[in-house]
Protein backbone atom coordinates (compact mmCIF):
# COMPACT_ATOMS: atom_id res chain seq x y z
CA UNK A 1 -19.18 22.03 -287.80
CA UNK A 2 -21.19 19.59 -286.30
CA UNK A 3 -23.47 20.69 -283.11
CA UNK A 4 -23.25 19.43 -280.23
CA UNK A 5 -25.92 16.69 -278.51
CA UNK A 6 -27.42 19.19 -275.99
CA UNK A 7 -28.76 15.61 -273.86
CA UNK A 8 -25.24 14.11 -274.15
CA UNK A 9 -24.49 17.99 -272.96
CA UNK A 10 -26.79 18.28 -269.91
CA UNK A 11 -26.09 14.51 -268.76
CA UNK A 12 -22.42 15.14 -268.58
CA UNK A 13 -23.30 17.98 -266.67
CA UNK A 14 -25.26 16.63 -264.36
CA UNK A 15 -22.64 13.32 -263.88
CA UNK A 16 -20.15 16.37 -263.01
CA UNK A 17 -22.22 18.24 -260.51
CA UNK A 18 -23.42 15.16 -259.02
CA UNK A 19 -19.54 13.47 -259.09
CA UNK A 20 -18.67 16.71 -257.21
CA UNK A 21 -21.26 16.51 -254.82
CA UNK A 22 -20.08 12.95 -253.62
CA UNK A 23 -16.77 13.62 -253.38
CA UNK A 24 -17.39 17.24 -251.20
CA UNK A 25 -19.60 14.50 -249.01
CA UNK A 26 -17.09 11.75 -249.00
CA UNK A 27 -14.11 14.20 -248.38
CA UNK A 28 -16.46 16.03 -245.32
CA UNK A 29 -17.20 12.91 -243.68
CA UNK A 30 -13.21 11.31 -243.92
CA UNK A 31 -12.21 14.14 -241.91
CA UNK A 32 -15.42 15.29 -239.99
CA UNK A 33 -14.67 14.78 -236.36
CA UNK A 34 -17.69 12.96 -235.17
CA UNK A 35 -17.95 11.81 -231.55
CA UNK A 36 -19.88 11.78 -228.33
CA UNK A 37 -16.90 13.24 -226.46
CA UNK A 38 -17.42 15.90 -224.57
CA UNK A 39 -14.27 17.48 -222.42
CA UNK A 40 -16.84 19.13 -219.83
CA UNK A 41 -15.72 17.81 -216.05
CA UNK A 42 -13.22 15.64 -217.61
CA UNK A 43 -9.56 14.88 -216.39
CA UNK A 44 -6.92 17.40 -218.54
CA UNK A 45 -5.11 14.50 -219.47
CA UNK A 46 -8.60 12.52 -221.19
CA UNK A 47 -8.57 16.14 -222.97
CA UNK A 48 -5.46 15.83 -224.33
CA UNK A 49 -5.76 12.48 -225.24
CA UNK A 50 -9.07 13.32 -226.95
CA UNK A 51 -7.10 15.53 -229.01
CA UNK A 52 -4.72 13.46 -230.35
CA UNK A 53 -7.39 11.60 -231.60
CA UNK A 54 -8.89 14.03 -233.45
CA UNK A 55 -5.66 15.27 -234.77
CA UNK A 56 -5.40 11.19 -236.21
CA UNK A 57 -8.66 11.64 -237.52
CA UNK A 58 -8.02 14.39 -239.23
CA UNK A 59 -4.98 13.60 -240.35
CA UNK A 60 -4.96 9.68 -241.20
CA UNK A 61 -8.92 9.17 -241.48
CA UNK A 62 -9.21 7.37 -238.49
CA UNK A 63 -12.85 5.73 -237.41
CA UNK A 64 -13.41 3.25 -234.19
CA UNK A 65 -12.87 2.99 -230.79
CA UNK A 66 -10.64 3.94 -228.47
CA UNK A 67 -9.86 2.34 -224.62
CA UNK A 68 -6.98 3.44 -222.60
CA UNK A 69 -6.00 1.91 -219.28
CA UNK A 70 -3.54 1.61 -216.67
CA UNK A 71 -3.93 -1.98 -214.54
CA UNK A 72 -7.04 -2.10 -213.41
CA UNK A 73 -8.15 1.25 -214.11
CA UNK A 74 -10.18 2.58 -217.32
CA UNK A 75 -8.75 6.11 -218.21
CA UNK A 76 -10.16 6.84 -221.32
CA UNK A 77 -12.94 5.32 -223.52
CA UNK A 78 -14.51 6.97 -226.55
CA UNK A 79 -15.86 6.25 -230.07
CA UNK A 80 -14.77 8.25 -233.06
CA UNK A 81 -15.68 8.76 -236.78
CA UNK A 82 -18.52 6.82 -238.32
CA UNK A 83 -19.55 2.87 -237.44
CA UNK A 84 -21.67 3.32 -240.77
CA UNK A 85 -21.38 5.87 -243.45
CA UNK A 86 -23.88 5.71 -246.22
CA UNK A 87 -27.01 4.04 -245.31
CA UNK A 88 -28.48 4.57 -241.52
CA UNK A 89 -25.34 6.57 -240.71
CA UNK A 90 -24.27 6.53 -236.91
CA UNK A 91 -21.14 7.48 -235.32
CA UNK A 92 -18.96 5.06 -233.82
CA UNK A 93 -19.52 4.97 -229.96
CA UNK A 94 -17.62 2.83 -226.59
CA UNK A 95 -20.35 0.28 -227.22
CA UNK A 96 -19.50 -0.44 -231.22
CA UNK A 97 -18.60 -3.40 -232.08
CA UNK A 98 -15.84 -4.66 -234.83
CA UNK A 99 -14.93 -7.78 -236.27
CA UNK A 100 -11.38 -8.61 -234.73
CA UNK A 101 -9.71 -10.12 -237.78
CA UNK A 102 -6.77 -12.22 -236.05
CA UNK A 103 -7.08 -10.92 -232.78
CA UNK A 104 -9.32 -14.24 -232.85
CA UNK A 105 -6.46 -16.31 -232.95
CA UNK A 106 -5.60 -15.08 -228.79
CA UNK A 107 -9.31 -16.55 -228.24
CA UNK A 108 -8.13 -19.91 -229.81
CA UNK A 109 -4.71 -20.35 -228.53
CA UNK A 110 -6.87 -19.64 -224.75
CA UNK A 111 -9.19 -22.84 -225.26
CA UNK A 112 -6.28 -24.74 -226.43
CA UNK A 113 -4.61 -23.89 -223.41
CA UNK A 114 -7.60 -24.13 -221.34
CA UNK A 115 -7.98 -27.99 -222.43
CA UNK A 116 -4.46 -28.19 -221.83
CA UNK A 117 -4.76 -27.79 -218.69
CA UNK A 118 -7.63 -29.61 -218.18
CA UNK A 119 -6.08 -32.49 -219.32
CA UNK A 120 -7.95 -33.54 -222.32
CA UNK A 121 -5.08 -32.14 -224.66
CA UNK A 122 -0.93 -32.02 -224.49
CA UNK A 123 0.99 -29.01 -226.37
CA UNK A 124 3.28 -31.95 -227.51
CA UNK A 125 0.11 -34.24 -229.09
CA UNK A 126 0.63 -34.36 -232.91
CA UNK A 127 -2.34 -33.51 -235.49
CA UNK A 128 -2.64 -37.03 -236.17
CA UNK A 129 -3.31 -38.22 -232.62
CA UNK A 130 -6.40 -36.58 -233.26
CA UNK A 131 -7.14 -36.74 -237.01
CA UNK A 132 -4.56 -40.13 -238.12
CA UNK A 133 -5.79 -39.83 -241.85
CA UNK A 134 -3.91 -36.59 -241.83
CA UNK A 135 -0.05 -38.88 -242.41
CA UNK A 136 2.06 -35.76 -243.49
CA UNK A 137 1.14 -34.34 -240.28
CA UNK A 138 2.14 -36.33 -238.44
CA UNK A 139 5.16 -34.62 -236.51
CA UNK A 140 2.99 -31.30 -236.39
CA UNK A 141 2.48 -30.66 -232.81
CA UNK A 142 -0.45 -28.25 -231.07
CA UNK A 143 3.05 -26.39 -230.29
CA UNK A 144 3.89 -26.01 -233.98
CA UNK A 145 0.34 -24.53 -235.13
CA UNK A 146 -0.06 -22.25 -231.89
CA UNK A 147 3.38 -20.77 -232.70
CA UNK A 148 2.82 -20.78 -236.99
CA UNK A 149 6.06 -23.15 -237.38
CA UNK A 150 4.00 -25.98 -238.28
CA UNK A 151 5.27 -25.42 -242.39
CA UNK A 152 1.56 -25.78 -243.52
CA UNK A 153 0.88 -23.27 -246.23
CA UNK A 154 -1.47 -20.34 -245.50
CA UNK A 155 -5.18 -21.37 -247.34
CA UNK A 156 -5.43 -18.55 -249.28
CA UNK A 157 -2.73 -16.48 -250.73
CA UNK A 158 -3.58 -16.00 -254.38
CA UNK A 159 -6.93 -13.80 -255.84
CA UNK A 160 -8.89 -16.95 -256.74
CA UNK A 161 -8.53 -18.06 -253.10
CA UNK A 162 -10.20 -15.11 -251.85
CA UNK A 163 -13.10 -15.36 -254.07
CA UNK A 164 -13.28 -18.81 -252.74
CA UNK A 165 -12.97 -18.42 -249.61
CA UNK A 166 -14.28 -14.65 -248.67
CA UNK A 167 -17.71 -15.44 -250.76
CA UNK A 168 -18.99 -18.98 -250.16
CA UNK A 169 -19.64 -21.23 -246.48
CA UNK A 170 -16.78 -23.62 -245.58
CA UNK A 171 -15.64 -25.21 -242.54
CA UNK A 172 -12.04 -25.74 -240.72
CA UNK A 173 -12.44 -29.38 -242.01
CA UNK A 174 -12.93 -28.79 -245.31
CA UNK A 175 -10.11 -26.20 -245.36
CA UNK A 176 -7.85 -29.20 -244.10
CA UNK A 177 -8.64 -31.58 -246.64
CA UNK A 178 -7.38 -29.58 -249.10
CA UNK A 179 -4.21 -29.41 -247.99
CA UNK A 180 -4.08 -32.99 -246.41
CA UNK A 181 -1.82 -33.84 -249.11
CA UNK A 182 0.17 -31.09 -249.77
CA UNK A 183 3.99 -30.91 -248.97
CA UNK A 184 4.73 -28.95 -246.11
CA UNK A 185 7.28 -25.71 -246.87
CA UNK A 186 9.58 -26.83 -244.11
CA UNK A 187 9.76 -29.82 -241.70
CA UNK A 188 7.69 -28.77 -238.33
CA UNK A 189 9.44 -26.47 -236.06
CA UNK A 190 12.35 -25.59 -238.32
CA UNK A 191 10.96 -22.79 -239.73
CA UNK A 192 8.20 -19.72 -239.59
CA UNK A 193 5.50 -19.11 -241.51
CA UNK A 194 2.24 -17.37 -240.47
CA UNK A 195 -0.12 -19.46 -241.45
CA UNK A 196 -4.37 -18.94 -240.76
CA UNK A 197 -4.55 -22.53 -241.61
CA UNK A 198 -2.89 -23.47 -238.38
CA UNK A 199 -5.52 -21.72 -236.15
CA UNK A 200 -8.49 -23.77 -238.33
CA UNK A 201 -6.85 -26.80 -237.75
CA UNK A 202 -6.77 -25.78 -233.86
CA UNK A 203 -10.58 -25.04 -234.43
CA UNK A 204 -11.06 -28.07 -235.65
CA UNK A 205 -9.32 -29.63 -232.31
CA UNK A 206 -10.85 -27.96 -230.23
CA UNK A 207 -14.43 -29.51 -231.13
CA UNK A 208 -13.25 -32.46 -232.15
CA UNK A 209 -11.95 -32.91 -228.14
CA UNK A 210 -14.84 -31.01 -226.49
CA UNK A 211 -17.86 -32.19 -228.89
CA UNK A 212 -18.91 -28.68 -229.13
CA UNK A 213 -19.05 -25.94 -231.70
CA UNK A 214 -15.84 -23.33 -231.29
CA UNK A 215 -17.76 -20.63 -230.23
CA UNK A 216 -20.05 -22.79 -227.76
CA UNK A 217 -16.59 -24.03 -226.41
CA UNK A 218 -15.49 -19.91 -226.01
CA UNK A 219 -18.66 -18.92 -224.41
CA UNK A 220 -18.76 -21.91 -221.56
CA UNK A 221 -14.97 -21.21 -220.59
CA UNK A 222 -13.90 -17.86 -221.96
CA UNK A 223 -16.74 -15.43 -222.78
CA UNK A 224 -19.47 -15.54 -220.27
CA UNK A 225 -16.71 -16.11 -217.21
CA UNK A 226 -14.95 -13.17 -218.23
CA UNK A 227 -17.78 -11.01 -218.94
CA UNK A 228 -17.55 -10.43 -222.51
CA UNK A 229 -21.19 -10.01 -223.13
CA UNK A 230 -20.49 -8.07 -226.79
CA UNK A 231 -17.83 -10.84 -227.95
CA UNK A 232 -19.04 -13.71 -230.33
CA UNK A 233 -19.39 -15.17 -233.71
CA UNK A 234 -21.66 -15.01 -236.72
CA UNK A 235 -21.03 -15.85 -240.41
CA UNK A 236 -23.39 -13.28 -241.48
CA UNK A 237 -23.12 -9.68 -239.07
CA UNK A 238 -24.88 -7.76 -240.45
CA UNK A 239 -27.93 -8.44 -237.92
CA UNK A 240 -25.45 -8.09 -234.99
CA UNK A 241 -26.80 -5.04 -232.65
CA UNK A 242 -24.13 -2.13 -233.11
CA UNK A 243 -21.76 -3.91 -235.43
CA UNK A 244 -19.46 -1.33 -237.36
CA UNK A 245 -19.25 -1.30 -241.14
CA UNK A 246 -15.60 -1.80 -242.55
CA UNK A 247 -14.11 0.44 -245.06
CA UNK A 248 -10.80 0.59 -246.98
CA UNK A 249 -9.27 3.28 -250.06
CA UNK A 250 -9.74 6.08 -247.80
CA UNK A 251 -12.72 5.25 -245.94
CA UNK A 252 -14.67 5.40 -249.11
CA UNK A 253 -15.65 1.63 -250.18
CA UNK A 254 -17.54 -0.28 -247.86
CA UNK A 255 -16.94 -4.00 -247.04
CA UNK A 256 -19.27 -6.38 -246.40
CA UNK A 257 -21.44 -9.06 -247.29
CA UNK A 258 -18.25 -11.73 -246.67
CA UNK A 259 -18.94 -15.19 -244.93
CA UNK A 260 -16.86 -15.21 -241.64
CA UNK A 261 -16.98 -19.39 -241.73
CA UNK A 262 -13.88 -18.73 -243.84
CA UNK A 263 -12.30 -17.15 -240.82
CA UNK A 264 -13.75 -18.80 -237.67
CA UNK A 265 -11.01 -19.82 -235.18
CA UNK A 266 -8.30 -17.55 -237.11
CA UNK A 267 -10.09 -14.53 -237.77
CA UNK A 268 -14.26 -14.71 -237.42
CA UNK A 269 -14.90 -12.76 -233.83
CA UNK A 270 -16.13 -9.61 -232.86
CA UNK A 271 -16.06 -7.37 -230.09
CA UNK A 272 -15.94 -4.16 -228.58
CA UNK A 273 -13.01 -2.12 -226.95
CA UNK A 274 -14.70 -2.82 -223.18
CA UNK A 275 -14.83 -6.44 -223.71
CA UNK A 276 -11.41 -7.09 -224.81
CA UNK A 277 -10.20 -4.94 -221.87
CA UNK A 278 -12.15 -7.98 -219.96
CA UNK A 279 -9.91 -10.11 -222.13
CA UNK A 280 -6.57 -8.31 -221.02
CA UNK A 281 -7.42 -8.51 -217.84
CA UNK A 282 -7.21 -12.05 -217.28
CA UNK A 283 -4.54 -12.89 -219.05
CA UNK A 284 -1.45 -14.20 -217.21
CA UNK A 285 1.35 -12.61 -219.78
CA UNK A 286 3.86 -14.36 -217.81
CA UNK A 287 3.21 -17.55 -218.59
CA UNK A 288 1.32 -17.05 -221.71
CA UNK A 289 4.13 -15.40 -223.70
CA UNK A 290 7.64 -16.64 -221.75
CA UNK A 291 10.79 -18.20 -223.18
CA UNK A 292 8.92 -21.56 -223.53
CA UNK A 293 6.28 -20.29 -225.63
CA UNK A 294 7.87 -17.27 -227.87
CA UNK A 295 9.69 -18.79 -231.24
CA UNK A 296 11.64 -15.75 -231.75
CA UNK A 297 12.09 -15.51 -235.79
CA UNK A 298 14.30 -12.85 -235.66
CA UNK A 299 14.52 -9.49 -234.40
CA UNK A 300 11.70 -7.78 -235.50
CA UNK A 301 8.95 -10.91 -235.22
CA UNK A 302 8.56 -13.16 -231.79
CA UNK A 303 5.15 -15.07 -231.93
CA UNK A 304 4.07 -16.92 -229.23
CA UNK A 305 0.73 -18.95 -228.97
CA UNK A 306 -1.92 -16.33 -230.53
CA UNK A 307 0.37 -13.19 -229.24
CA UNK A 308 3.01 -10.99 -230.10
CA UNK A 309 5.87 -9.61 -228.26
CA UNK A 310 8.69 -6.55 -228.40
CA UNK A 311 11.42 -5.31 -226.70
CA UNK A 312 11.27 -1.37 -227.93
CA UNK A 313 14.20 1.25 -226.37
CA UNK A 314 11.37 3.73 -226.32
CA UNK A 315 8.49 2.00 -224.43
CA UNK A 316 9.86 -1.35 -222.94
CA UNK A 317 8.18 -5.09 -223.61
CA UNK A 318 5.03 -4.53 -225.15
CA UNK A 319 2.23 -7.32 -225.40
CA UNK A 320 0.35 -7.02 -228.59
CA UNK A 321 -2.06 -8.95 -230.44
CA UNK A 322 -3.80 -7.50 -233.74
CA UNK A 323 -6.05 -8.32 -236.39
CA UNK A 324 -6.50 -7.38 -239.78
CA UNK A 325 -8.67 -7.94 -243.16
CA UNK A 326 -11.12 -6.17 -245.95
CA UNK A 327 -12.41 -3.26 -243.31
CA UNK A 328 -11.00 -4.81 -240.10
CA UNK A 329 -7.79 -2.66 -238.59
CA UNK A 330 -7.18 -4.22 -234.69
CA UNK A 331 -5.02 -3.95 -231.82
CA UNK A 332 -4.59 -4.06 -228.25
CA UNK A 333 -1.30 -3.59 -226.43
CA UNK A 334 0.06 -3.97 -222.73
CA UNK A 335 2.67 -2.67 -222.30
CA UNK A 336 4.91 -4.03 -219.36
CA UNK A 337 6.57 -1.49 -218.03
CA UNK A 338 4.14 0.89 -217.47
CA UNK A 339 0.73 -1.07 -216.86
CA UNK A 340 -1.02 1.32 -219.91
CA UNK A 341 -3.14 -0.79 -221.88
CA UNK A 342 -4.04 0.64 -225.27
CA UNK A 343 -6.66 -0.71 -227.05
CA UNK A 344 -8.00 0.62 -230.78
CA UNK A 345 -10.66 -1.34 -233.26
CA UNK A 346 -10.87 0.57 -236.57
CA UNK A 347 -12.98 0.27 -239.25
CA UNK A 348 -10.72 2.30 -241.63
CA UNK A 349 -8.31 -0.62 -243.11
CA UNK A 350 -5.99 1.67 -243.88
CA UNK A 351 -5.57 3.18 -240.72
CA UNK A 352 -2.17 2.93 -238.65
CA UNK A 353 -3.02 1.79 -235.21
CA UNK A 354 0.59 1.70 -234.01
CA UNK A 355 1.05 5.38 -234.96
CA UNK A 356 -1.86 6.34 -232.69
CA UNK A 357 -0.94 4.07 -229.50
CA UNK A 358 2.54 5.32 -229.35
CA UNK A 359 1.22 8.86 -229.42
CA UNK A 360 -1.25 8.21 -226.94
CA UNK A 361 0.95 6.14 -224.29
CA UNK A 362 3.56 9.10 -224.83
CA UNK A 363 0.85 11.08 -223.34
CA UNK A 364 -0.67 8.80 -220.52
CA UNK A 365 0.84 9.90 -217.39
C-alpha cells in the first residue's frame, strides 16, 4: 500500500483549520451585532426600534444605517453592522456614507425640474431639440426619459456589458452614441421600460443646457442649498471620508474597485441617512409625484419622474425611491398618511429593506 505524502498531509490540514477559522470569523461577524447604540436615557420606543434592528441583523445580515422620522422631527438615527469588514474594520455609524445606486436618479429628475422651471428647459422638448443628430429620437420627450417610457433599451443588460461598463471610464455621451442608432422597443410613451440609459441622456441635458458638469449643476442648486454636506460624486470612492464598503453572498465578498462614470446621473451618488432626510424634506410630493407625472404601468409599478409610488391597505400612499447595485441596497420612504419617514442605506446587497421599514413603521407611534 502506498504511504501517504505526510506534506500533502499537513498542508491539507492546515487549508482545513485555516478554512474553518474564516468561516467561524465570517459567520461571527454576519451576525455580530455591532453598533454605537446605547438604550441608556433613551425614549422606550427608540429601544424597541433598536431591537428590531438587531433582530434583522441577526436574522437577515443586515449592515448600514438607519433614520426614522416623523415631519420634521428625527426619532431615531443609528448605524449598524460593519461599514468595512476585512481590512481597517469599523462599524457602520449615523455619519457613514453609501453609494445610492438609483436613488440618484430623484437627484436628476430635481435639476431637470429645477431648469424647468427656470425656463431654460420644457418637459415637452424632444432629445433632438437639444442633440438633432440623435433622428430616432426625435419624438422622445424629457417627459418620456423622466418617466422610463421613452422605449430606449437599458445600456447594459447582458455579462459583457457589465465588464464594459462596471470596469472602464465612459461618459453619458458616449453611452448615447451607441445606441443612437438602435431601434427603439416601443414608440415613445406607449410603453414602460426602466431604462438607466434615460437618466444619462438627462445627464447629458442637463450640462449640455447649464454648461456645467452634473454634479457642479447638483451642488449650486440642490446640495449646498439643502445642506447635504456628505452627498456627492466620485468615480473612484474609495478616498471618500467614511464611505462604506459594499458586500453581497451573505456579506462575505466585498465590492469595489468599479468606476461610478458608468453610473453618474442614474446611479453614481453617495450619501448618508442625515443628508437624504435633508433631501425629503424639501421635496414637494404633491406636485412631484401627482396624476400628471405618475405613468401608472399597472398595479404593482407607478413611476413618476425619479420616484415611486403605492397605494398599500396596510400603510396608505407611500413615497419611495431606492437604489440598488454590486454592494449598494437603498431606500427611503414617506409615507403619507402618517408623516414617518423611513430611511435605510445597506451595504449588504442582499438585504431586504422593505421587510425592515414595514416592521419599523408598525412600531413608530
Amino acid at each position: 500500500m502506498k504511504k501517504p505524502n505526510k506534506k500533502i498531509t499537513f498542508g491539507v490540514i492546515v487549508f482545513l483549520v485555516l478554512l474553518t477559522f474564516l468561516t467561524a470569523s465570517v459567520n461571527t461577524l454576519s451576525v455580530a451585532s455591532a453598533t454605537s447604540y446605547s438604550p441608556h436615557g433613551k425614549a422606550q420606543s427608540a429601544v424597541q426600534l433598536h431591537g428590531i434592528i438587531q433582530q434583522h441583523m441577526a436574522d437577515y445580515d443586515f449592515s448600514g444605517s438607519v433614520l426614522v422620522a416623523q415631519g420634521d422631527q428625527v426619532l431615531f438615527s443609528e448605524g449598524y453592522g460593519y461599514a468595512r469588514r476585512y481590512f481597517g474594520k469599523a462599524q457602520n455609524t449615523p455619519e457613514t456614507t453609501f453609494l445610492l445606486g438609483s436613488m440618484t436618479k430623484t437627484f436628476t429628475a430635481l435639476a431637470i425640474l429645477d431648469l424647468v422651471e427656470a425656463g431654460q428647459i420644457h418637459l415637452e422638448d424632444c432629445v433632438t431639440d437639444l442633440f438633432p443628430e440623435y433622428t430616432l429620437w426625435s419624438e422622445v420627450t424629457l417627459h418620456h426619459l423622466l418617466n422610463h417610457t421613452s422605449g430606449i433599451p437599458n445600456y447594459y443588460e447582458a455579462f459583457p456589458d457589465f465588464i464594459r461598463y462596471f470596469a472602464g471610464h465612459t461618459t453619458p455621451t458616449e453611452i448615447m452614441v451607441r445606441f443612437k442608432d438602435k431601434p427603439l422597443l416601443f414608440a415613445p410613451g406607449a410603453d414602460y421600460d426602466y431604462s438607466n440609459t434615460n437618466y444619462m441622456i438627462l445627464s447629458a441635458i442637463i450640462e449640455q443646457v447649464t454648461g456645467q458638469s452634473y454634479i457642479d449643476y447638483l451642488n449650486q442648486h440642490i446640495l449646498v442649498p439643502w445642506g447635504m454636506q456628505k452627498t456627492g460624486y466620485s468615480e473612484h470612492v474609495g478616498s471618500i471620508q467614511d464611505m462604506a464598503k459594499g458586500y453581497c453572498l451573505g456579506m462575505i465578498v466585498e465590492v469595489t474597485g468599479f468606476n461610478l462614470s458608468n453610473f453618474y446621473g442614474a446611479g453614481g451618488l453617495y450619501s448618508t441617512t442625515e443628508d437624504l432626510f435633508h433631501l425629503q424634506q424639501h421635496i414637494d410630493f404633491k406636485n412631484l409625484v401627482n396624476e400628471n407625472s405618475i405613468v401608472a404601468i399597472n398595479s404593482e409599478y407607478d413611476y413618476g419622474y425619479g420616484m415611486m409610488q403605492n397605494d398599500s391597505a396596510e400603510f396608505g400612499k407611500i413615497f419611495h425611491i431606492s437604489g440598488g447595485g454590486p454592494g449598494i441596497n437603498t431606500v427611503m420612504y414617506t409615507f403619507a398618511d402618517t408623516g414617518i419617514v423611513v430611511i435605510i442605506l445597506s451595504n449588504n446587497q442582499g438585504f431586504d429593506t422593505e421587510r425592515l421599514a414595514q416592521d419599523i413603521v408598525r412600531a413608530t407611534p
